[in-house]
C-alpha atoms as a PDB file:
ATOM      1  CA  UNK A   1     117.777 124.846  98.429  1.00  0.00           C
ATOM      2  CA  UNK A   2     118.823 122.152 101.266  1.00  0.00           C
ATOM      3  CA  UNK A   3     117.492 121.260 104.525  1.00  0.00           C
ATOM      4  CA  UNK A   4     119.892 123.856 106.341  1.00  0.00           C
ATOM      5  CA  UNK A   5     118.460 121.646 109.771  1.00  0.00           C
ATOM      6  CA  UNK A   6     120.757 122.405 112.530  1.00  0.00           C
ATOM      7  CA  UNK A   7     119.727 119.347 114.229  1.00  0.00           C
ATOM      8  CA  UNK A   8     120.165 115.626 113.653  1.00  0.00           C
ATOM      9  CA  UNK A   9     117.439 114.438 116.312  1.00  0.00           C
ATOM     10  CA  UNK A  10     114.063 115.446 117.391  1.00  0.00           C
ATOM     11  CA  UNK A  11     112.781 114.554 121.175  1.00  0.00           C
ATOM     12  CA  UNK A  12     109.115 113.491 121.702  1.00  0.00           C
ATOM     13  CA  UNK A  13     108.799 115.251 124.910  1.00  0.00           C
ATOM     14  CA  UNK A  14     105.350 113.786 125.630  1.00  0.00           C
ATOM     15  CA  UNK A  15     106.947 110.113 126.401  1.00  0.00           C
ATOM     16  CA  UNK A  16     108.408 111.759 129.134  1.00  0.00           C
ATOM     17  CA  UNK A  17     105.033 111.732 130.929  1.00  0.00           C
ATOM     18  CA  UNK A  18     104.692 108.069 129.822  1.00  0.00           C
ATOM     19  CA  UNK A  19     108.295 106.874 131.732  1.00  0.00           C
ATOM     20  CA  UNK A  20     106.641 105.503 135.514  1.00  0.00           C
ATOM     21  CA  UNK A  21     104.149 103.723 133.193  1.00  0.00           C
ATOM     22  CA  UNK A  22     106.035 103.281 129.854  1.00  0.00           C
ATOM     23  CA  UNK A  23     105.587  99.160 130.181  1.00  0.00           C
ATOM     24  CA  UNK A  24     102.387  99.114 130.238  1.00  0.00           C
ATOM     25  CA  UNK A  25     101.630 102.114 127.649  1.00  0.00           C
ATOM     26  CA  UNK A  26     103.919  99.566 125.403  1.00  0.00           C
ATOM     27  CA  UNK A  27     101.689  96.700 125.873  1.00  0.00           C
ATOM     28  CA  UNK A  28      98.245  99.007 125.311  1.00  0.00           C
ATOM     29  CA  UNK A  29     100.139 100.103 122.085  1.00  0.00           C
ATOM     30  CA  UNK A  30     101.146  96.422 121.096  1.00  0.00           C
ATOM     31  CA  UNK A  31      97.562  95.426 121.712  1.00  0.00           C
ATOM     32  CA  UNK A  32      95.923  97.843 119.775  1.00  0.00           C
ATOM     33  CA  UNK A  33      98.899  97.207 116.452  1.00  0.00           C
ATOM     34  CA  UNK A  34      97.776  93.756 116.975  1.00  0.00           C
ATOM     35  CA  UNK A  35      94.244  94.380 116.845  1.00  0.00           C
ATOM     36  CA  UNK A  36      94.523  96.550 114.037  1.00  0.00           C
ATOM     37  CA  UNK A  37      96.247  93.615 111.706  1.00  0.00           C
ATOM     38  CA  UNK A  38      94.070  91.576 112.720  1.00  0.00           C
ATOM     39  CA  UNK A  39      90.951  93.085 112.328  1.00  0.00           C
ATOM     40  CA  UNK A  40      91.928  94.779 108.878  1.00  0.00           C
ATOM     41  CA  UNK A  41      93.886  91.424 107.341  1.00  0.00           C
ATOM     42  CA  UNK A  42      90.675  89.388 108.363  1.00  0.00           C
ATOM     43  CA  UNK A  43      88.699  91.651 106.065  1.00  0.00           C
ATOM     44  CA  UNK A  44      90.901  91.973 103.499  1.00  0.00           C
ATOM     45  CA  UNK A  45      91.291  88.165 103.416  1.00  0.00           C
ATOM     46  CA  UNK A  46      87.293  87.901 103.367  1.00  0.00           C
ATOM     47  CA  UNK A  47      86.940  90.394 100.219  1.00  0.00           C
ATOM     48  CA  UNK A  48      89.972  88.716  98.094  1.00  0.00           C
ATOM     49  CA  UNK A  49      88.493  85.292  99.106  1.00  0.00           C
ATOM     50  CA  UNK A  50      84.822  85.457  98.635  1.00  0.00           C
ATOM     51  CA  UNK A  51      84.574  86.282  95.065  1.00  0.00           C
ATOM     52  CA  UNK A  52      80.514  87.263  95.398  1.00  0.00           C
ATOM     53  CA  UNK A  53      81.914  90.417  97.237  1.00  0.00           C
ATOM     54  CA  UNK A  54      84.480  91.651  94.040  1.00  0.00           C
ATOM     55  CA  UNK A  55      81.974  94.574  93.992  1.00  0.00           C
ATOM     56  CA  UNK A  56      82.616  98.141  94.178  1.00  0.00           C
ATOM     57  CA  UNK A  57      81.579  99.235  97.555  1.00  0.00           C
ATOM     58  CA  UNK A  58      84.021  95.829  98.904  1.00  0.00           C
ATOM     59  CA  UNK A  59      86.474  96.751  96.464  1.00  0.00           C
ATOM     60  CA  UNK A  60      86.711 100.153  98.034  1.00  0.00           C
ATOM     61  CA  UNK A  61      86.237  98.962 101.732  1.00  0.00           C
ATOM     62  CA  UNK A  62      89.679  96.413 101.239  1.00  0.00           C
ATOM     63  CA  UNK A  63      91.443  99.935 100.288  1.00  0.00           C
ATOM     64  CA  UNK A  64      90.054 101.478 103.303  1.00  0.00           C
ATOM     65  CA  UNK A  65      91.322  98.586 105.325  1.00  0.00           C
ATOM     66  CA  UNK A  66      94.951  98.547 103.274  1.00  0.00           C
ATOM     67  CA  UNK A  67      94.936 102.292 104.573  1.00  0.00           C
ATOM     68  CA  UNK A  68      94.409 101.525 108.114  1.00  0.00           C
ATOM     69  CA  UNK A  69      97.466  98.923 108.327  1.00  0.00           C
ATOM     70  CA  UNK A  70      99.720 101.785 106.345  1.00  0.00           C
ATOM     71  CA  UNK A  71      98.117 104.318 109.211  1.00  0.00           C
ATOM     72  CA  UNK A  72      98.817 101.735 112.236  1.00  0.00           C
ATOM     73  CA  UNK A  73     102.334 100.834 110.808  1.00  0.00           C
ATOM     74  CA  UNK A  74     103.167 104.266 110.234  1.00  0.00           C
ATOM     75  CA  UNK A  75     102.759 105.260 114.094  1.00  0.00           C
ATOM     76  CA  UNK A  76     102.368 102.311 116.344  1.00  0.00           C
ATOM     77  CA  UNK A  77     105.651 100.535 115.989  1.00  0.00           C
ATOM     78  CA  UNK A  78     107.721 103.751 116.038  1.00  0.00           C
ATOM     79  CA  UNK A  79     106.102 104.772 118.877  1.00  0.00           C
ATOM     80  CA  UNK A  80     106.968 101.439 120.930  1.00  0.00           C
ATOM     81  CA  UNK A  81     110.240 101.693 120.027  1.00  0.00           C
ATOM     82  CA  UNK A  82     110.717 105.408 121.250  1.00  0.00           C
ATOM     83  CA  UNK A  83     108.733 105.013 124.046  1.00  0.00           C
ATOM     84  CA  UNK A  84     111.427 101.955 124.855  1.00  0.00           C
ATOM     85  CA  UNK A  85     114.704 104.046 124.089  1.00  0.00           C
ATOM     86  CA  UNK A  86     115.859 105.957 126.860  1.00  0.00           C
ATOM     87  CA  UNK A  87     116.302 109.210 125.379  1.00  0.00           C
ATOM     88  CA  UNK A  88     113.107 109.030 123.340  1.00  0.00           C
ATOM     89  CA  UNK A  89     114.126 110.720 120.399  1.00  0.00           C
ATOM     90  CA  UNK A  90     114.185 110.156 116.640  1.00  0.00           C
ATOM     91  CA  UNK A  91     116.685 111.104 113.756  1.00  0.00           C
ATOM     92  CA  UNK A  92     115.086 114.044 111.829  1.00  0.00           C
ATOM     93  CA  UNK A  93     114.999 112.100 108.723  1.00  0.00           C
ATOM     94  CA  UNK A  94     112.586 109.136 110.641  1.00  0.00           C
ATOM     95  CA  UNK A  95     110.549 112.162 111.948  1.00  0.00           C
ATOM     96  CA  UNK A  96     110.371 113.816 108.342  1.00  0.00           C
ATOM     97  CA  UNK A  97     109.315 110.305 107.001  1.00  0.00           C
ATOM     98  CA  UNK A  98     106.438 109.878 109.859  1.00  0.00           C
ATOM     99  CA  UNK A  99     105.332 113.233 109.422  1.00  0.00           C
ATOM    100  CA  UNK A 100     104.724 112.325 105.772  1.00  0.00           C
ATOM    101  CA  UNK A 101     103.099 108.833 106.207  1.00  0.00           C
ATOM    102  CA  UNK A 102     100.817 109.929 109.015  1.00  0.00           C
ATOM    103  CA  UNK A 103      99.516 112.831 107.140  1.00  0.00           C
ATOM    104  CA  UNK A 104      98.814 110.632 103.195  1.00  0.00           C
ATOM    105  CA  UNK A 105      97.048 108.345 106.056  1.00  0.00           C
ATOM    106  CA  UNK A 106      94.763 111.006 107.215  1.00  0.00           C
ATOM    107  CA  UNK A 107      94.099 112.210 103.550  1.00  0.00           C
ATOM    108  CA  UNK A 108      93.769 109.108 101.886  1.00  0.00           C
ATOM    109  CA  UNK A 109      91.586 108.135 104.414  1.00  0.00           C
ATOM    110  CA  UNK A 110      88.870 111.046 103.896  1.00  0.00           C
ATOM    111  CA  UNK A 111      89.450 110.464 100.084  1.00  0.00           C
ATOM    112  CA  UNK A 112      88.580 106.622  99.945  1.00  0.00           C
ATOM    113  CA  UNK A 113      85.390 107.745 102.309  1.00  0.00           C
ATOM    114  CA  UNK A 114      84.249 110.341 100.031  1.00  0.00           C
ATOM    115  CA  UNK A 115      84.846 107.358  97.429  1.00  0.00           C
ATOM    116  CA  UNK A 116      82.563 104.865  98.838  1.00  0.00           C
ATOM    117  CA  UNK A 117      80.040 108.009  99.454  1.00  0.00           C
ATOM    118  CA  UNK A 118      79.964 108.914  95.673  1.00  0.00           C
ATOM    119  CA  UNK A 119      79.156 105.054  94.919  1.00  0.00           C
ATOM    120  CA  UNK A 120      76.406 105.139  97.729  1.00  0.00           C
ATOM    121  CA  UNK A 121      75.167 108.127  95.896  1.00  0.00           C
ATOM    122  CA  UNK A 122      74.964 106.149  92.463  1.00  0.00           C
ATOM    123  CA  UNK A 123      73.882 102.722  94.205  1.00  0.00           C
ATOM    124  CA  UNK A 124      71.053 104.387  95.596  1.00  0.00           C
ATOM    125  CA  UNK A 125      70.029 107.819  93.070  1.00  0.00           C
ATOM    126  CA  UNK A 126      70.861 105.162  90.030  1.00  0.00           C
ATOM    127  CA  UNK A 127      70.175 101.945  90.859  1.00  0.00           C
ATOM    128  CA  UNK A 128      69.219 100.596  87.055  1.00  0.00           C
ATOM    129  CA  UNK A 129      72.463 102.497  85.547  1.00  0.00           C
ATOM    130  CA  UNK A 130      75.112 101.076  88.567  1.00  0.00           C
ATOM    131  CA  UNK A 131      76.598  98.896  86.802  1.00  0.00           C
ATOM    132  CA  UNK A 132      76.594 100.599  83.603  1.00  0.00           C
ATOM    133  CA  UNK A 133      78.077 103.637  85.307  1.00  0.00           C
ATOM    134  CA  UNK A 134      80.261 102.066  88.384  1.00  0.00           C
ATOM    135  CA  UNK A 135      82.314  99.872  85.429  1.00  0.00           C
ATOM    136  CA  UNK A 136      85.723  98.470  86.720  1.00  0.00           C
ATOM    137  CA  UNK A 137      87.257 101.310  84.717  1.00  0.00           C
ATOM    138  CA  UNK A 138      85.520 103.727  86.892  1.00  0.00           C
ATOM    139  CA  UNK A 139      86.638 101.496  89.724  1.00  0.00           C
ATOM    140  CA  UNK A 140      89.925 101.400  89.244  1.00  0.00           C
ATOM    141  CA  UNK A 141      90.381 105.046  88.396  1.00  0.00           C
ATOM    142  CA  UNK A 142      88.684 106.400  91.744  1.00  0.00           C
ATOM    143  CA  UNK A 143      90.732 103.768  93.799  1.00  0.00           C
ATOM    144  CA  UNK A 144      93.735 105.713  92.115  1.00  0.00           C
ATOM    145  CA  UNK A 145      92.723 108.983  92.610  1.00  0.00           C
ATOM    146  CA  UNK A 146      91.930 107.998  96.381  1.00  0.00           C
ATOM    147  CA  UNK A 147      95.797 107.075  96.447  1.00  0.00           C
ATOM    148  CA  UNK A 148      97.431 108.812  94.297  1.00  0.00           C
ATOM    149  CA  UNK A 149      95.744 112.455  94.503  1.00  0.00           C
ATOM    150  CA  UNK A 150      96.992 112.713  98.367  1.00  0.00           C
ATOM    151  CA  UNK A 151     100.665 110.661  98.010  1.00  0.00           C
ATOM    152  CA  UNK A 152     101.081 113.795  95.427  1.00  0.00           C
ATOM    153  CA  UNK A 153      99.418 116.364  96.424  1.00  0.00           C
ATOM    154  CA  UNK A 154     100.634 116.529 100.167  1.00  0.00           C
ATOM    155  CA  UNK A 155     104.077 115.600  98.842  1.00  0.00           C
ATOM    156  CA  UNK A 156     104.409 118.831  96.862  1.00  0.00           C
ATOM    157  CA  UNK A 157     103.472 121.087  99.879  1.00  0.00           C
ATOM    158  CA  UNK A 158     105.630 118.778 102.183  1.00  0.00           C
ATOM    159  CA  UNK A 159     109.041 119.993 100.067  1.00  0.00           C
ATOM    160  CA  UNK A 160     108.337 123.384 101.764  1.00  0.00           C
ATOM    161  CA  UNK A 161     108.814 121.748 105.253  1.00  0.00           C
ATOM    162  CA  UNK A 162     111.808 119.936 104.283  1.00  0.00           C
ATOM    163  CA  UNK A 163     113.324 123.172 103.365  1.00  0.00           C
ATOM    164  CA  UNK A 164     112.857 124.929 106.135  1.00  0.00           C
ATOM    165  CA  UNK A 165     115.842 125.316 108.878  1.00  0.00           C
ATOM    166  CA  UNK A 166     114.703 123.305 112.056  1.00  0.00           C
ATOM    167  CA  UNK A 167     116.153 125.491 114.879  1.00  0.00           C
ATOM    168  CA  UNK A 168     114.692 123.555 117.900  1.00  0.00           C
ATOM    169  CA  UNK A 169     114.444 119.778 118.920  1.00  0.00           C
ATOM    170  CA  UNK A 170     111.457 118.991 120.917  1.00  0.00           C
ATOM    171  CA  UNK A 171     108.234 118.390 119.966  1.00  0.00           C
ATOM    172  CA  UNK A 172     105.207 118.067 122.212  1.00  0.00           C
ATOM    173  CA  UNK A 173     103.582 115.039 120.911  1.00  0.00           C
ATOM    174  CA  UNK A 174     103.814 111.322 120.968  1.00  0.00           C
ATOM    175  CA  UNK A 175     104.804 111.561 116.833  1.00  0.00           C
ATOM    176  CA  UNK A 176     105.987 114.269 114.753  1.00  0.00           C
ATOM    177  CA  UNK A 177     103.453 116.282 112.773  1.00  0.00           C
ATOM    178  CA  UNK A 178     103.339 119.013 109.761  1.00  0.00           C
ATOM    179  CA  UNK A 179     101.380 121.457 112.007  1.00  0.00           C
ATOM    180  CA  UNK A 180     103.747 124.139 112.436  1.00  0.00           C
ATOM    181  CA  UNK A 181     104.223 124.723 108.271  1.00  0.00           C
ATOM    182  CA  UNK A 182      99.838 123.685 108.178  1.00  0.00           C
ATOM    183  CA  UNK A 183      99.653 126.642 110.514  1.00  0.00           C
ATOM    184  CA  UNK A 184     101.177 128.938 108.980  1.00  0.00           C
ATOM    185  CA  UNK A 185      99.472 127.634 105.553  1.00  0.00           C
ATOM    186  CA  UNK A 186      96.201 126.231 107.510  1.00  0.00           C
ATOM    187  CA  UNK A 187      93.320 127.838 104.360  1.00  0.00           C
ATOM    188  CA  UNK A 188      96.102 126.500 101.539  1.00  0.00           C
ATOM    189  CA  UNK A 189      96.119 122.882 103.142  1.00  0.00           C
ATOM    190  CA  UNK A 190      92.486 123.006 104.073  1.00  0.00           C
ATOM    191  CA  UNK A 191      91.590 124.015 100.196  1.00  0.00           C
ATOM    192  CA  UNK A 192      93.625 121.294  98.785  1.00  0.00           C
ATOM    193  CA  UNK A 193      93.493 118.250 100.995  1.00  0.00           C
ATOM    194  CA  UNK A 194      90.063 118.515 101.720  1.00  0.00           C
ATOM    195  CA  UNK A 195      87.731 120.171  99.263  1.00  0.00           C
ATOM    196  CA  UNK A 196      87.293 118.425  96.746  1.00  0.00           C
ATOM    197  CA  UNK A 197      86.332 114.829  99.087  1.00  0.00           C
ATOM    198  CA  UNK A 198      83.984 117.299 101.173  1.00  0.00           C
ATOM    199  CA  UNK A 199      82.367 118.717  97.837  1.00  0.00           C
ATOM    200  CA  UNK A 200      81.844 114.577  96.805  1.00  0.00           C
ATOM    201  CA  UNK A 201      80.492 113.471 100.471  1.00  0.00           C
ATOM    202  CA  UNK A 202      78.197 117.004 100.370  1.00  0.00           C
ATOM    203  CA  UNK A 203      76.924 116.577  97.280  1.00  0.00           C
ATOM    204  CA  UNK A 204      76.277 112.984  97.568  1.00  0.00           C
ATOM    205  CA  UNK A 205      74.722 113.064 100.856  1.00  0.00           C
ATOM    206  CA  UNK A 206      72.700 115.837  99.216  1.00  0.00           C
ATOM    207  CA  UNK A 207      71.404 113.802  96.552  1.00  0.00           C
ATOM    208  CA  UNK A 208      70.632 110.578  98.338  1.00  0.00           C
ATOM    209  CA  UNK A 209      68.133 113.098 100.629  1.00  0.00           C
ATOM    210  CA  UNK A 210      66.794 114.442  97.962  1.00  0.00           C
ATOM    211  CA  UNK A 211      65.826 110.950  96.551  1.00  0.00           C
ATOM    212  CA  UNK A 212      64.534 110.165 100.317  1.00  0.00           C
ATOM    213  CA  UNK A 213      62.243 112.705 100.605  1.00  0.00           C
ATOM    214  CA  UNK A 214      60.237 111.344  97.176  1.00  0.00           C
ATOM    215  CA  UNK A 215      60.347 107.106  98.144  1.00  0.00           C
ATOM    216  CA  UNK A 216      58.513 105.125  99.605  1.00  0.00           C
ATOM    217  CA  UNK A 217      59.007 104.320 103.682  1.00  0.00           C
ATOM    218  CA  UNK A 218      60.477 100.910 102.270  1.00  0.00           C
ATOM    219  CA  UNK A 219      62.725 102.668 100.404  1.00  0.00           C
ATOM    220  CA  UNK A 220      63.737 105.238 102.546  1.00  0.00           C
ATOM    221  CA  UNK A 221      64.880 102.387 105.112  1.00  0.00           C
ATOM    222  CA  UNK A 222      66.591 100.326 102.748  1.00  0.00           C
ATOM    223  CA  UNK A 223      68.451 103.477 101.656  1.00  0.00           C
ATOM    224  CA  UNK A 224      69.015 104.215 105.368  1.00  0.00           C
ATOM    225  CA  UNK A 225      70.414 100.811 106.065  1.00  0.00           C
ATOM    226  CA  UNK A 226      72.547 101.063 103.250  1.00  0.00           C
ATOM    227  CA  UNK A 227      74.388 104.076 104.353  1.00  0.00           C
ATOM    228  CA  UNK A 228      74.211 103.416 107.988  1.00  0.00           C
ATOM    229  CA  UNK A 229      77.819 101.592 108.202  1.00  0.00           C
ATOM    230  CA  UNK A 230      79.326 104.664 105.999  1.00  0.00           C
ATOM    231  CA  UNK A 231      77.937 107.238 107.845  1.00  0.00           C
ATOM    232  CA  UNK A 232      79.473 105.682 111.397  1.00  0.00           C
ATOM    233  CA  UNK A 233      82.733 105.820 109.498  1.00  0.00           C
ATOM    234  CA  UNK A 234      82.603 109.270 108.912  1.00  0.00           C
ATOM    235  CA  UNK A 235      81.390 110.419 112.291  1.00  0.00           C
ATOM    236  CA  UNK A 236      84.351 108.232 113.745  1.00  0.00           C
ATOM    237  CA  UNK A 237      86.692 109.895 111.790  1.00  0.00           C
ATOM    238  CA  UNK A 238      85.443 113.025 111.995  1.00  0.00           C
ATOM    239  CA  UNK A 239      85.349 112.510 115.678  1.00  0.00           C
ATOM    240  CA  UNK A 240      89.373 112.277 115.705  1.00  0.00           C
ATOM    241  CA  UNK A 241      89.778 114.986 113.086  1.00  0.00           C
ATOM    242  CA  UNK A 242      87.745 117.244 115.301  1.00  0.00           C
ATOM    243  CA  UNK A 243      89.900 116.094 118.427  1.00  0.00           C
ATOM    244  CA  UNK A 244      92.756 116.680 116.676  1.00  0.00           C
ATOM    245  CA  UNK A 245      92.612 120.032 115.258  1.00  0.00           C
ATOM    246  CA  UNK A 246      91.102 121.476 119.001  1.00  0.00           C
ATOM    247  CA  UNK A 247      94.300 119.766 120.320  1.00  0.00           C
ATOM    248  CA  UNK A 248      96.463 121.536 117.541  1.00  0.00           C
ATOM    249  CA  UNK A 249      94.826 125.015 117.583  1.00  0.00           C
ATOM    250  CA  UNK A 250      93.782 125.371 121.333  1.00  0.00           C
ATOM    251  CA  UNK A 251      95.398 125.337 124.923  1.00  0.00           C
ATOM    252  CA  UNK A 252      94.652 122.046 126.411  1.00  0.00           C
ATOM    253  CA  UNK A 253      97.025 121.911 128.981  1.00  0.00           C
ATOM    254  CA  UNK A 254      94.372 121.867 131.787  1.00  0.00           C
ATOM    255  CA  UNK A 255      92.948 118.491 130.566  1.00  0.00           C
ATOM    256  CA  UNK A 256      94.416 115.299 131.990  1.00  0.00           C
ATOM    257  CA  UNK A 257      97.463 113.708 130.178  1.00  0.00           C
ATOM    258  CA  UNK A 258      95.726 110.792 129.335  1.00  0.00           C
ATOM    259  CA  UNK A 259      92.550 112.905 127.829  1.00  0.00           C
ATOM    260  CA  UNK A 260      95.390 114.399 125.761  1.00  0.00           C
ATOM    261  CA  UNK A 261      97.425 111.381 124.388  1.00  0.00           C
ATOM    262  CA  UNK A 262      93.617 109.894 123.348  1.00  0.00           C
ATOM    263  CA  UNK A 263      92.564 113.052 121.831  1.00  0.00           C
ATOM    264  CA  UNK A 264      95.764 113.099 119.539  1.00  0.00           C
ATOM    265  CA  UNK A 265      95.806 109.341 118.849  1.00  0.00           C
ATOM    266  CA  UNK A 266      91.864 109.076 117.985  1.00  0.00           C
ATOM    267  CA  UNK A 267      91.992 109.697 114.522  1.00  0.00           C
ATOM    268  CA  UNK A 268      95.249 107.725 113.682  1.00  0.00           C
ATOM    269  CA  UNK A 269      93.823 104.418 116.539  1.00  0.00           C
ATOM    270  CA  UNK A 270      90.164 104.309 116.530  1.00  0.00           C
ATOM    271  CA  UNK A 271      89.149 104.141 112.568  1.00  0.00           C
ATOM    272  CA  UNK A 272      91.388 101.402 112.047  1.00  0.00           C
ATOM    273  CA  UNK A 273      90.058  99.539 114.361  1.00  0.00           C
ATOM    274  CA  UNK A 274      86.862 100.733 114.279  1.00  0.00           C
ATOM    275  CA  UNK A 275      85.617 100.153 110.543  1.00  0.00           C
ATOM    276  CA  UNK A 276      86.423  96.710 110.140  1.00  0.00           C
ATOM    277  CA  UNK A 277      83.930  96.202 113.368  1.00  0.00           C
ATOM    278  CA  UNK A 278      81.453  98.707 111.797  1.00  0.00           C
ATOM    279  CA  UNK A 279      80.811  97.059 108.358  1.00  0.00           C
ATOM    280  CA  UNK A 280      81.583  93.345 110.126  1.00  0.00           C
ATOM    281  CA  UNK A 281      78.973  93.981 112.366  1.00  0.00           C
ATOM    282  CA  UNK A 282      76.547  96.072 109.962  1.00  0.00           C
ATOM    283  CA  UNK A 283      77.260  94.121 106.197  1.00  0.00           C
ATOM    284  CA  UNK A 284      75.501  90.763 106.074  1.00  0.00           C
ATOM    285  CA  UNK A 285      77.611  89.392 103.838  1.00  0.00           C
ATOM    286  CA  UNK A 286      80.262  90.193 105.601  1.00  0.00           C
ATOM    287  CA  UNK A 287      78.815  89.095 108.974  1.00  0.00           C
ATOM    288  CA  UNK A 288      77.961  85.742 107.908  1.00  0.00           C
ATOM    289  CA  UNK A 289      81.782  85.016 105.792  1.00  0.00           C
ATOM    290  CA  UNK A 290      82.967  86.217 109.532  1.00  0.00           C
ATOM    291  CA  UNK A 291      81.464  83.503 111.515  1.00  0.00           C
ATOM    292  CA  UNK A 292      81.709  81.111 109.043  1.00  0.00           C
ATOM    293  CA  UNK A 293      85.621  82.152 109.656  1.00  0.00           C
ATOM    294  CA  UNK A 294      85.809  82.025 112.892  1.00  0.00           C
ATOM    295  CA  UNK A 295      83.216  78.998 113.790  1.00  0.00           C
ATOM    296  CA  UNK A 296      85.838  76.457 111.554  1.00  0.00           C
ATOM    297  CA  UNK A 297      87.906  75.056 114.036  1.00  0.00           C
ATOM    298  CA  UNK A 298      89.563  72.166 112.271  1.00  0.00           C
ATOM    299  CA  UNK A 299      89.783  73.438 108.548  1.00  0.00           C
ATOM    300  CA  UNK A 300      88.741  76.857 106.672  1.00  0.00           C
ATOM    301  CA  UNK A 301      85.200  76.133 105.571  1.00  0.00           C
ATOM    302  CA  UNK A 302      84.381  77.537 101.730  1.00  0.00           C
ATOM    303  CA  UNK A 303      83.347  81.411 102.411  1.00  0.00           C
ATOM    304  CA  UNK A 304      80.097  81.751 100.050  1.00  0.00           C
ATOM    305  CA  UNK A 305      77.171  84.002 100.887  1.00  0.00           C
ATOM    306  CA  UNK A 306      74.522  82.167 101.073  1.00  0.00           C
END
């Protein structure tokens, strides 16, 4: 069956709101793009550079930074430009293509997370076997699943939106969504996109209290330490997530506008931008290759950990 759309266009009636103030919501939007390459190229330069961090929990941090760059690109640029056209709207087939981009960002997201969980889990439950069990096999086959499982999976329920007959041509938001075929769908989507990363992050989390509760205070704080940066993730993304679906599901027309656009942009924004800082900040090796990076002024000094 074909897209029997009746419309060519879609109107993001939100950027309305934004039109007394649209130059500088372009420049806070510019910023924050900028920031995000930045922040996410400068550790993905660090890890490919610095050979003593070709590890797994690196190897699977890069992805999560790859991810945030597809996230920012997806939204941020589109946005500017809409917010810039006069009419603010967007062909149905751009829309279609966001909708798709944004959500495999969200997903793949949660998936790489759950990811670098499960090899938390094995760092610290199985510290002799790691690198028996985390092989570059293994590696390689979880960074696929962490891209491939939600490219496919979200693509086979997103045919069913492309089929349906799109009657109407304004949509609240600053960037189109799936929402109104998720909620009409919302326990199919939730089973599939997110089960089987919660079960892995659950289970993981699980075991690595488990082991706590035995070890020694030493260990319990090195364990702690270790988990710290991963943990912040997920309560940052979680964070938007949980923004997100009380913006979807619930009347918040009685907050302010502005409470409203950062609500619905937190979970897209803030973890790109976010983890980079997190496990800069938190990561010594990381920490030290970054101001080794930055402190060079007149040539790129070699980026070893000491």
């Amino acid at each position: 069956m074909k897209n029997s759309s009746i419309v060519s266009s879609v109107i993001l009636e939100v950027l309305y709101r934004m039109e007394d103030l649209k130059y500088l919501y372009f420049m806070v939007f510019f910023m924050l793009y900028m920031f995000v390459l930045f922040a996410n190229t400068t550790l993905i330069f660090i890890i490919i550079t610095d050979k003593a961090l070709h590890k797994p929990m690196y190897v699977f941090l890069c992805n999560l930074a790859v991810n945030g760059i597809y996230g920012g690109t997806a939204l941020l640029p589109a946005l500017m430009g809409t917010l810039m056209s006069p009419s603010h709207d967007v062909s149905l087939a751009c829309c279609q293509a966001q909708t798709y981009f944004l959500h495999t960002y969200a997903i793949i997201e949660f998936t790489i997370l759950s990811v670098m969980c499960y090899d938390r889990y094995v760092a610290i439950c199985y510290p002799l076997q790691y690198h028996s069990i985390m092989t570059i096999t293994r590696v390689y086959k979880l960074i696929a699943f962490s891209w491939g499982y939600p490219l496919v999976a979200f693509a086979l329920f997103f045919i069913l939106t492309l089929r349906l007959t799109i009657c109407r041509n304004i949509i609240g938001r600053v960037y189109c969504s799936n929402y109104s075929l998720v909620k009409l769908s919302s326990l199919f989507s939730v089973v599939v996109y997110t089960f089987p990363q919660l079960a892995m992050t659950l289970y993981s989390y699980g075991q690595i209290l488990k082991i706590c509760f035995t070890s020694t205070k030493k260990s319990k704080i090195k364990a702690l330490k270790t988990c710290m940066p991963h943990l912040f993730a997920i309560l940052n993304y979680s964070v938007g997530c949980f923004c997100e679906i009380v913006q979807s599901r619930f009347d918040t027309s009685y907050l302010p506008f502005e409470t409203q656009t950062v609500m619905s942009l937190y979970f897209l924004i803030f973890p790109p931008i976010l983890n980079p800082v997190i496990y800069g900040l938190s990561v010594q090796a990381l920490r030290d290759n970054m101001f080794r990076l930055f402190s060079s002024r007149n040539k790129l000094l070699p980026l070893a950990v000491k």
